[in-house]
C-alpha atoms as a PDB file:
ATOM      1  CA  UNK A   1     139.986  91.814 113.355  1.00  0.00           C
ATOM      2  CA  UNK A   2     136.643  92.087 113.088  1.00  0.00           C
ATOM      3  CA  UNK A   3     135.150  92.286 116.886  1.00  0.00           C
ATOM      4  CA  UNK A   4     131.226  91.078 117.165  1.00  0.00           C
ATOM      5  CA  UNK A   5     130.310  92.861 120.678  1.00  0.00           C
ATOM      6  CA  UNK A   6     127.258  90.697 120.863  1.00  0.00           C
ATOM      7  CA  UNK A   7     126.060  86.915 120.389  1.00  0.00           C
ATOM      8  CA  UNK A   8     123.914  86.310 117.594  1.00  0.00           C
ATOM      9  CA  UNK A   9     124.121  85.306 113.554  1.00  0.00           C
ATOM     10  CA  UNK A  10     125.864  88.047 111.109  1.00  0.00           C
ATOM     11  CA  UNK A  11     126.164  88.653 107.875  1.00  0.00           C
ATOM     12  CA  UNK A  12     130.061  88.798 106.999  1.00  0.00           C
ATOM     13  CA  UNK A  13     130.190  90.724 103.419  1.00  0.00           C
ATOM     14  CA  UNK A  14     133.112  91.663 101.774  1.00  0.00           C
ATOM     15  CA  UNK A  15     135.083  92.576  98.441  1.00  0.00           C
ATOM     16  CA  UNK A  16     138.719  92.241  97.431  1.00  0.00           C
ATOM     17  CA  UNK A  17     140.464  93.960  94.450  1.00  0.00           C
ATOM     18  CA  UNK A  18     143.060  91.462  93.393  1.00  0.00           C
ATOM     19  CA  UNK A  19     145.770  91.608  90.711  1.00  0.00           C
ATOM     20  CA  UNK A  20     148.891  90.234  89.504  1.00  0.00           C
ATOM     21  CA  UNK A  21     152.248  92.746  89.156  1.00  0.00           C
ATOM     22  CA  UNK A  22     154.072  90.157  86.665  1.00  0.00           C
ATOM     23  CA  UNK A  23     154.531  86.286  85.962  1.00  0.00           C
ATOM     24  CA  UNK A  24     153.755  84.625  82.907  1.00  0.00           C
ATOM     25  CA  UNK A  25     151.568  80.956  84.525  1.00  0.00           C
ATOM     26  CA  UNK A  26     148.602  80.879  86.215  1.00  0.00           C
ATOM     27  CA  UNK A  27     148.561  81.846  90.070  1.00  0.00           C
ATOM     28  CA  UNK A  28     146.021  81.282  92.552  1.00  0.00           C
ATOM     29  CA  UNK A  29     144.834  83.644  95.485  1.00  0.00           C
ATOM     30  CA  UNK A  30     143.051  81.575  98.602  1.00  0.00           C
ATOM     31  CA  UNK A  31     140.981  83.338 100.657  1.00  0.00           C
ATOM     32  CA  UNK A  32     138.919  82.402 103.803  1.00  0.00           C
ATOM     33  CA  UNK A  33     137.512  83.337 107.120  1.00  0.00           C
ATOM     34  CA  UNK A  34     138.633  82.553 110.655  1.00  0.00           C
ATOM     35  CA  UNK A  35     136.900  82.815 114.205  1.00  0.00           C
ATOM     36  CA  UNK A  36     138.936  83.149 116.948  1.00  0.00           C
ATOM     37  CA  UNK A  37     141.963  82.534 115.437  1.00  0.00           C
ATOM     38  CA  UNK A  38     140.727  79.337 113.909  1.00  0.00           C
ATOM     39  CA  UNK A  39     140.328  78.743 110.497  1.00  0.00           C
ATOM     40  CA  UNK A  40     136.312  78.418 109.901  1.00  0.00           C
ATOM     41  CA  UNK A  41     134.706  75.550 108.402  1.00  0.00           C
ATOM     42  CA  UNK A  42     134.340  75.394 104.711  1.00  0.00           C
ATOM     43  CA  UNK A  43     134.836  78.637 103.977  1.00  0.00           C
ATOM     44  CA  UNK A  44     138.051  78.591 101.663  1.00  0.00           C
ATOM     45  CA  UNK A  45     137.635  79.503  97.959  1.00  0.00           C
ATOM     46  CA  UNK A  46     140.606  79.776  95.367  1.00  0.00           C
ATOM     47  CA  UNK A  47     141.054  82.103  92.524  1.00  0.00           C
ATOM     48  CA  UNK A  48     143.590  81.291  89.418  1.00  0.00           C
ATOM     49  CA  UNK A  49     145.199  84.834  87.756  1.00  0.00           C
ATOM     50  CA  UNK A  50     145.661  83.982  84.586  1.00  0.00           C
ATOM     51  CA  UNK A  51     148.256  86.496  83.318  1.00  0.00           C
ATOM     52  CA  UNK A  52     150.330  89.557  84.365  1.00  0.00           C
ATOM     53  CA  UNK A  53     148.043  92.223  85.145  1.00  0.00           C
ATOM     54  CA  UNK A  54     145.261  90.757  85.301  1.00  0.00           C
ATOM     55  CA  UNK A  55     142.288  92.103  88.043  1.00  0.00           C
ATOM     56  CA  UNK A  56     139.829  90.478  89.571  1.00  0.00           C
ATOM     57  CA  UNK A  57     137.447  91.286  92.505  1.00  0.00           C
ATOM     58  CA  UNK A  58     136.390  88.516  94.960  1.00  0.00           C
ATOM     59  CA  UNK A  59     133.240  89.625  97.039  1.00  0.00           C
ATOM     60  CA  UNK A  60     131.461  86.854  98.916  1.00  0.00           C
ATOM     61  CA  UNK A  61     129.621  86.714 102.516  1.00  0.00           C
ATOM     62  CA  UNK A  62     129.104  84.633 105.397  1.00  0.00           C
ATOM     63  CA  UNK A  63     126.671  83.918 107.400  1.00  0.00           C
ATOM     64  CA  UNK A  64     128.145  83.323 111.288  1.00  0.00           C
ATOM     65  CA  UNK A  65     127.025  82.609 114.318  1.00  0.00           C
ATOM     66  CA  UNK A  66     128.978  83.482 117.466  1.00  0.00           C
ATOM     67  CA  UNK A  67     127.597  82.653 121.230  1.00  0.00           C
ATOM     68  CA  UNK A  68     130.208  84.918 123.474  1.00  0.00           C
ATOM     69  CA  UNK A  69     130.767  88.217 123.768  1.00  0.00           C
ATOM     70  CA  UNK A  70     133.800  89.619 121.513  1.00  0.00           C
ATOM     71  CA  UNK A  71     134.426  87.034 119.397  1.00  0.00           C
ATOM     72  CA  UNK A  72     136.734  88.070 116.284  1.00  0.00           C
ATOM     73  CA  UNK A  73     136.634  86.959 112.673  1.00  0.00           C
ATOM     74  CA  UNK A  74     139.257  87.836 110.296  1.00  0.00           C
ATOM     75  CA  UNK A  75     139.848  87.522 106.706  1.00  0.00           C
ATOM     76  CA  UNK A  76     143.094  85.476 105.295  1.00  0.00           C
ATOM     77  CA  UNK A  77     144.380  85.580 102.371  1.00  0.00           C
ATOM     78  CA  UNK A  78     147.736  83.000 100.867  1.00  0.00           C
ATOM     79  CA  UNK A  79     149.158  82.851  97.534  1.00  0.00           C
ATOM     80  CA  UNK A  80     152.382  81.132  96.393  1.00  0.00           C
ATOM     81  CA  UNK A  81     153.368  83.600  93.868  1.00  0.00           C
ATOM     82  CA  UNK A  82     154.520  86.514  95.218  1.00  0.00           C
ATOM     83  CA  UNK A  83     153.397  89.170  92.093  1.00  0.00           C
ATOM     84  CA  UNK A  84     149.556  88.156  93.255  1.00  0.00           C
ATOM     85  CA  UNK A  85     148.708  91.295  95.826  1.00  0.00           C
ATOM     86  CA  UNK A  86     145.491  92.684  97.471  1.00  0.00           C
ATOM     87  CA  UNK A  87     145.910  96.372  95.668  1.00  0.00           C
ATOM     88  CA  UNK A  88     144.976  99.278  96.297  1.00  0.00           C
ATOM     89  CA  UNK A  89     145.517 102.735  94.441  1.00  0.00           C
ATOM     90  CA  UNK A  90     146.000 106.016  95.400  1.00  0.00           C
ATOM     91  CA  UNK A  91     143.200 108.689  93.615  1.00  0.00           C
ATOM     92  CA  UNK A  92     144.252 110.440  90.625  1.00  0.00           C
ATOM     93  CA  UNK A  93     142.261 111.064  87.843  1.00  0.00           C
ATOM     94  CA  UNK A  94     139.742 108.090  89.738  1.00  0.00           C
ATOM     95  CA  UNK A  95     138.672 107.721  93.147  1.00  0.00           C
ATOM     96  CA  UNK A  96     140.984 105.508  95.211  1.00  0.00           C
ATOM     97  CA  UNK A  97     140.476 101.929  95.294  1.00  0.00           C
ATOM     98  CA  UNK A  98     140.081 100.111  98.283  1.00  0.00           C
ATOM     99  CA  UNK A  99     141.999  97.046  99.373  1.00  0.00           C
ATOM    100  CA  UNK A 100     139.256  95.513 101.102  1.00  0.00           C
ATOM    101  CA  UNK A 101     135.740  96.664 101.576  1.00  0.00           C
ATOM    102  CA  UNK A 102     134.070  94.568 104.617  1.00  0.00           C
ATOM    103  CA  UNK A 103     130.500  94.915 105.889  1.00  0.00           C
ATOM    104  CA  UNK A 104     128.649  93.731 108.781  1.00  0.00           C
ATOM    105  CA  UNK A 105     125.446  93.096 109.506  1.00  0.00           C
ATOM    106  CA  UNK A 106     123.446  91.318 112.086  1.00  0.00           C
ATOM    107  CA  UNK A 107     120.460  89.027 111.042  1.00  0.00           C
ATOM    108  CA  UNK A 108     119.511  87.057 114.258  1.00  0.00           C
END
């Protein structure tokens, strides 16, 4: 959950590493944003994985508005194949990559 303390509009940034541990057709990934539990208004966008381990990143914002105090957003993610993952990795000889990197900032 993503908490905004404060009314006003924010920026909602954020990047996902996705891949694909094995399959042979093409999968999609959705993801999209929710406020408040509900799923937000247009804000759904599907990727197709090609092939088995094949990486992509997904990094898009929104712009939000809330008007109460503590109002959440969250980020959801759905896929009908279940090799298609958000990964992460561990560092080894490379620093470790992230799931999910989110940002926030308020414009208004």
């Amino acid at each position: 959950r993503i908490v905004i303390a404060h009314p006003g509009t924010y920026n909602i940034a954020f990047s996902a590493q996705i891949d694909r541990t094995s399959g042979g057709h093409a999968a999609d990934i959705n993801i999209w944003l929710k406020q408040n539990g509900i799923d937000y208004p247009s804000s759904d966008t599907a990727i197709t994985l090609q092939a088995n381990g094949q990486k992509v990143v997904a990094a898009w914002n929104f712009f939000v508005t809330t008007t109460n105090d503590n109002e959440y957003f969250e980020l959801a993610w759905w896929s009908d194949e279940p090799s298609v993952r958000l990964l992460n990795r561990p560092a080894n000889s490379t620093p470790e990559i992230p799931s999910v990197i989110l940002t926030v900032n308020q414009v208004h």
